[in-house]
Protein backbone atom coordinates (compact mmCIF):
# COMPACT_ATOMS: atom_id res chain seq x y z
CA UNK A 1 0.00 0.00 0.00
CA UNK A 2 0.80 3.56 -0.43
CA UNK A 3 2.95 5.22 2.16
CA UNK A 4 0.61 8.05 2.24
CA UNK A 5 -3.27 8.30 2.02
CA UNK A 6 -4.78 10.14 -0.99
CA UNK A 7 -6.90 12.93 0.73
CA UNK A 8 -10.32 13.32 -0.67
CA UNK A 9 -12.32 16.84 -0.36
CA UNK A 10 -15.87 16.69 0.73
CA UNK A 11 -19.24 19.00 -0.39
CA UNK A 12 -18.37 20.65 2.91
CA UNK A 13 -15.18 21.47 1.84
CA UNK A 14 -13.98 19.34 4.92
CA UNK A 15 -10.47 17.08 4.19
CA UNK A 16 -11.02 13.39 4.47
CA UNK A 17 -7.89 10.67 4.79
CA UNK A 18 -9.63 7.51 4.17
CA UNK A 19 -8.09 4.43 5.57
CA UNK A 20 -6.57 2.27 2.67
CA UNK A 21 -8.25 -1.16 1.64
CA UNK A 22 -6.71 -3.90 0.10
CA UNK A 23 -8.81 -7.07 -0.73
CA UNK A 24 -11.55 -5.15 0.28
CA UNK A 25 -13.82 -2.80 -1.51
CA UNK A 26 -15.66 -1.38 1.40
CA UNK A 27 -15.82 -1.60 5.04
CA UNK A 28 -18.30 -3.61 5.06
CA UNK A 29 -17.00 -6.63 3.58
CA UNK A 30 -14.99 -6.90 7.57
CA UNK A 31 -18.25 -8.06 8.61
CA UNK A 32 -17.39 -11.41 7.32
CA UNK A 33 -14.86 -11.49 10.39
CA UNK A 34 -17.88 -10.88 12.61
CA UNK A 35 -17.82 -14.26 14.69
CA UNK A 36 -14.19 -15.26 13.69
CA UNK A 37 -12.40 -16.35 16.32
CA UNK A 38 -8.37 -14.68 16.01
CA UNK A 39 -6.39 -17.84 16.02
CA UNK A 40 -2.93 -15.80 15.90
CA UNK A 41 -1.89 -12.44 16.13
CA UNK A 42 2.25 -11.65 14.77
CA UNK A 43 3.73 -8.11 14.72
CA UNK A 44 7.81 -7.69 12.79
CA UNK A 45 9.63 -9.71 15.82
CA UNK A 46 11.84 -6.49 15.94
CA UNK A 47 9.22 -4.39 16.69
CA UNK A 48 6.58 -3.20 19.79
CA UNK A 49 2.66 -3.90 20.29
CA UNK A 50 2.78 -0.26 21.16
CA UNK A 51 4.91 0.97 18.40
CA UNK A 52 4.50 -1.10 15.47
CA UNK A 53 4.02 -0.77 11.49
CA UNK A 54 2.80 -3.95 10.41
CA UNK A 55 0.89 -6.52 12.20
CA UNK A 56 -1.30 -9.78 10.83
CA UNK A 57 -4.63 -11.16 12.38
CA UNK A 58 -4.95 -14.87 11.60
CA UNK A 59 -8.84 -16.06 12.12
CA UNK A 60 -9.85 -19.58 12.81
CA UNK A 61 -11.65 -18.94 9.66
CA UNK A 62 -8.88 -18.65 7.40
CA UNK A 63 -8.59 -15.23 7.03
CA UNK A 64 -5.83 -13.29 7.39
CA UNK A 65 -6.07 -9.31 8.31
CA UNK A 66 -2.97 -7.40 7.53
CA UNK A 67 -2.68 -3.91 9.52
CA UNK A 68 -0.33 -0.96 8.55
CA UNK A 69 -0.65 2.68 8.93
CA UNK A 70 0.15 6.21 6.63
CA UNK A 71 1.44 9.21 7.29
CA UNK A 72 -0.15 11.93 5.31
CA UNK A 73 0.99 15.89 4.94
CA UNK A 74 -2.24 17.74 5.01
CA UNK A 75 -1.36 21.45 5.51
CA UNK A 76 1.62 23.36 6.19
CA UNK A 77 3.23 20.90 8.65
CA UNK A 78 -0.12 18.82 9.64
CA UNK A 79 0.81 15.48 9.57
CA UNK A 80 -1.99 12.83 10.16
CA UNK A 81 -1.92 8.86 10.08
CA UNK A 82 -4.58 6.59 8.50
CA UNK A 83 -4.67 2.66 9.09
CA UNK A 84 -4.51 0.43 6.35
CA UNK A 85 -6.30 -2.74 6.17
CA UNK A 86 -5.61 -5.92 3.73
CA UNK A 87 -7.53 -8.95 4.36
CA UNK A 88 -6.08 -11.86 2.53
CA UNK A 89 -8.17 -15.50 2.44
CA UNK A 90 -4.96 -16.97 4.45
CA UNK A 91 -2.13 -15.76 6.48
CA UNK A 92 0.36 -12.92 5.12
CA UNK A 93 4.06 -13.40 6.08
CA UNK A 94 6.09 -10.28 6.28
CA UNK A 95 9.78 -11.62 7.20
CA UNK A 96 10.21 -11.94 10.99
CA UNK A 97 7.24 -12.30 13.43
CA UNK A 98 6.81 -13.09 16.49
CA UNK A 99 2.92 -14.06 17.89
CA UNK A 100 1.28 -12.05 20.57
CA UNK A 101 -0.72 -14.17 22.34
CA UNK A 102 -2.55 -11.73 24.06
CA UNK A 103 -5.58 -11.84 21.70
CA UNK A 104 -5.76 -15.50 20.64
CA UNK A 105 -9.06 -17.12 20.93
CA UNK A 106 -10.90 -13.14 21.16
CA UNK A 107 -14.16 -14.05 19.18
CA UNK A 108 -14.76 -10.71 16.89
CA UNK A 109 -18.58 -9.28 17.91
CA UNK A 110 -18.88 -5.91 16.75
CA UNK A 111 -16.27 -4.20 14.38
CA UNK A 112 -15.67 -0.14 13.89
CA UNK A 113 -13.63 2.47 12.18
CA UNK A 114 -11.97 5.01 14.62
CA UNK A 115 -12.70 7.93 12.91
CA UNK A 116 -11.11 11.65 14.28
CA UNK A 117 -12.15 15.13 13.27
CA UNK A 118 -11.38 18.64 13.81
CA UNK A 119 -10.63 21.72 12.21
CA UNK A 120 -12.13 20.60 8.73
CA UNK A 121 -10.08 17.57 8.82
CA UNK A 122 -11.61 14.03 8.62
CA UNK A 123 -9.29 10.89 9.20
CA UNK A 124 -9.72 7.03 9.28
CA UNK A 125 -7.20 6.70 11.84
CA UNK A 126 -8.01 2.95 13.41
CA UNK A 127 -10.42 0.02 14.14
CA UNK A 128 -11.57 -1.51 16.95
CA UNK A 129 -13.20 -4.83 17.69
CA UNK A 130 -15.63 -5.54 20.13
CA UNK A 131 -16.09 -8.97 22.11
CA UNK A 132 -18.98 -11.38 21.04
CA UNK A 133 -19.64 -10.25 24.54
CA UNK A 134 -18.73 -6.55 24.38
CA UNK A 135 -16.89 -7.03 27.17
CA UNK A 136 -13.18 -6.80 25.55
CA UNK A 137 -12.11 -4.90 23.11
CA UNK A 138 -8.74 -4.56 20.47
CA UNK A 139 -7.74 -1.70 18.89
CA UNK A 140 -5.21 -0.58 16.31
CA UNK A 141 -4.92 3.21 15.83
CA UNK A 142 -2.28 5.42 13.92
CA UNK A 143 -0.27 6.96 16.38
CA UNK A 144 2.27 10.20 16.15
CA UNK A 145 5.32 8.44 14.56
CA UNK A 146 4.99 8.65 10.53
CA UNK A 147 3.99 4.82 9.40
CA UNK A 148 3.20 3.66 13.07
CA UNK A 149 0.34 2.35 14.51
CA UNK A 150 -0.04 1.20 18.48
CA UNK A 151 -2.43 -1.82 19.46
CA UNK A 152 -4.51 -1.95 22.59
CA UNK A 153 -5.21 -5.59 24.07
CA UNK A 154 -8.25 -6.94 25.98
CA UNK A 155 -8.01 -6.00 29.53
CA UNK A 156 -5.62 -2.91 28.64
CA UNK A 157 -6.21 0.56 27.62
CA UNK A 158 -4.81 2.35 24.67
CA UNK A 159 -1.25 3.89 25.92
CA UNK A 160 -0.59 6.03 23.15
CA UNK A 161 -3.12 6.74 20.03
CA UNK A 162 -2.41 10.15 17.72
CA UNK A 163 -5.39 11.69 19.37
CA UNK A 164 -6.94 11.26 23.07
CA UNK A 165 -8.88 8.43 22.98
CA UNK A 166 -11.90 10.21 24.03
CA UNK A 167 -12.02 12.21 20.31
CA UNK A 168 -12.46 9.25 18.04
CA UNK A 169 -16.16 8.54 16.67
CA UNK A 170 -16.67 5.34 16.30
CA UNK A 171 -18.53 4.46 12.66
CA UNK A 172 -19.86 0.65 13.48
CA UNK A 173 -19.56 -1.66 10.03
C-alpha cells in the first residue's frame, strides 16, 4: 500500500484521509470477520505492540487481516496517520514475526472504524473490535510516529493513540 493516504475533499469542503483497503472494496466486507475467532496475532519480531508498522490477524476462519498505517501531509506541517487494512483468504508473512498471544481465541462481535475530526479535517485513523460479549475490546490506531500504529489488548487501555482516545467517533460496520 501507499505510504501516504490520498486525501479526498468533501461538499463541505472538509479534508477526508480515508483508511486504505486492500482485498476489500468497502468496510463492510470486515463483517465477514464478525464471529471469527483470532487464532494468531504476529507483529515484525523487531518491533513493539505499542509501536509497530505492520501486524497480521490470523482467524480460525482462514482469514488473514494485515494492519499498517500512513502518514499523510495535510497542511503546512499537519501530519496525520490513516490505518490500512488488507484482508487476505490466508495468512500474510512479512519476514520476521513473532505471535502475541494476548488476543488468541478473542471471538470478533462488533467491528468499527476510529474515525477523528477537527478543524475541517476528517481521518480514518483505526479500528476496533468488540467482544462477542462486548466485554473486551482490540484496537489498532495510527499513532504520532509517521507509518506507526499502536495496538490496545483486551483487559488494557490504549497507551498512546495520535489523538486522546476520548475524540475518536466510532462508525460501526
Amino acid at each position: 500500500m501507499k505510504p501516504f493516504t490520498t486525501i479526498d475533499s468533501l461538499a463541505d469542503g472538509s479534508l477526508y484521509l480515508p483508511a486504505q483497503l486492500k482485498g476489500l472494496d468497502s468496510f463492510d466486507q470486515l463483517d465477514l470477520l464478525r464471529g471469527a475467532e483470532v487464532a494468531r496475532c504476529c507483529i515484525t519480531a523487531a518491533q513493539r505492540s505499542d509501536l509497530t508498522w505492520w501486524a497480521c490477524l490470523e482467524f480460525s476462519s482462514g482469514y488473514s487481516l494485515e494492519i499498517t498505517s500512513s502518514s499523510t501531509l495535510v497542511r503546512g506541517w499537519d501530519e496525520y496517520g490513516t490505518i490500512n487494512l488488507a484482508l487476505a483468504p490466508s495468512a500474510v508473512s512479512d519476514g520476521d514475526q513473532v505471535g502475541l498471544p494476548e488476543l488468541v481465541g478473542f471471538v470478533v462481535g462488533q467491528i468499527s472504524i476510529l474515525r477523528w475530526q477537527r478543524d475541517g479535517i476528517l481521518v480514518d485513523a483505526g479500528i476496533e473490535f468488540r467482544s462477542k460479549d462486548g466485554g473486551e475490546v482490540f484496537s489498532a490506531v495510527a499513532v504520532d510516529i509517521p507509518g506507526a500504529f499502536s495496538m490496545s489488548f483486551p483487559r488494557g487501555a490504549p497507551k498512546n493513540w495520535q489523538f486522546p482516545a476520548d475524540e475518536y467517533a466510532r462508525v460501526d460496520i
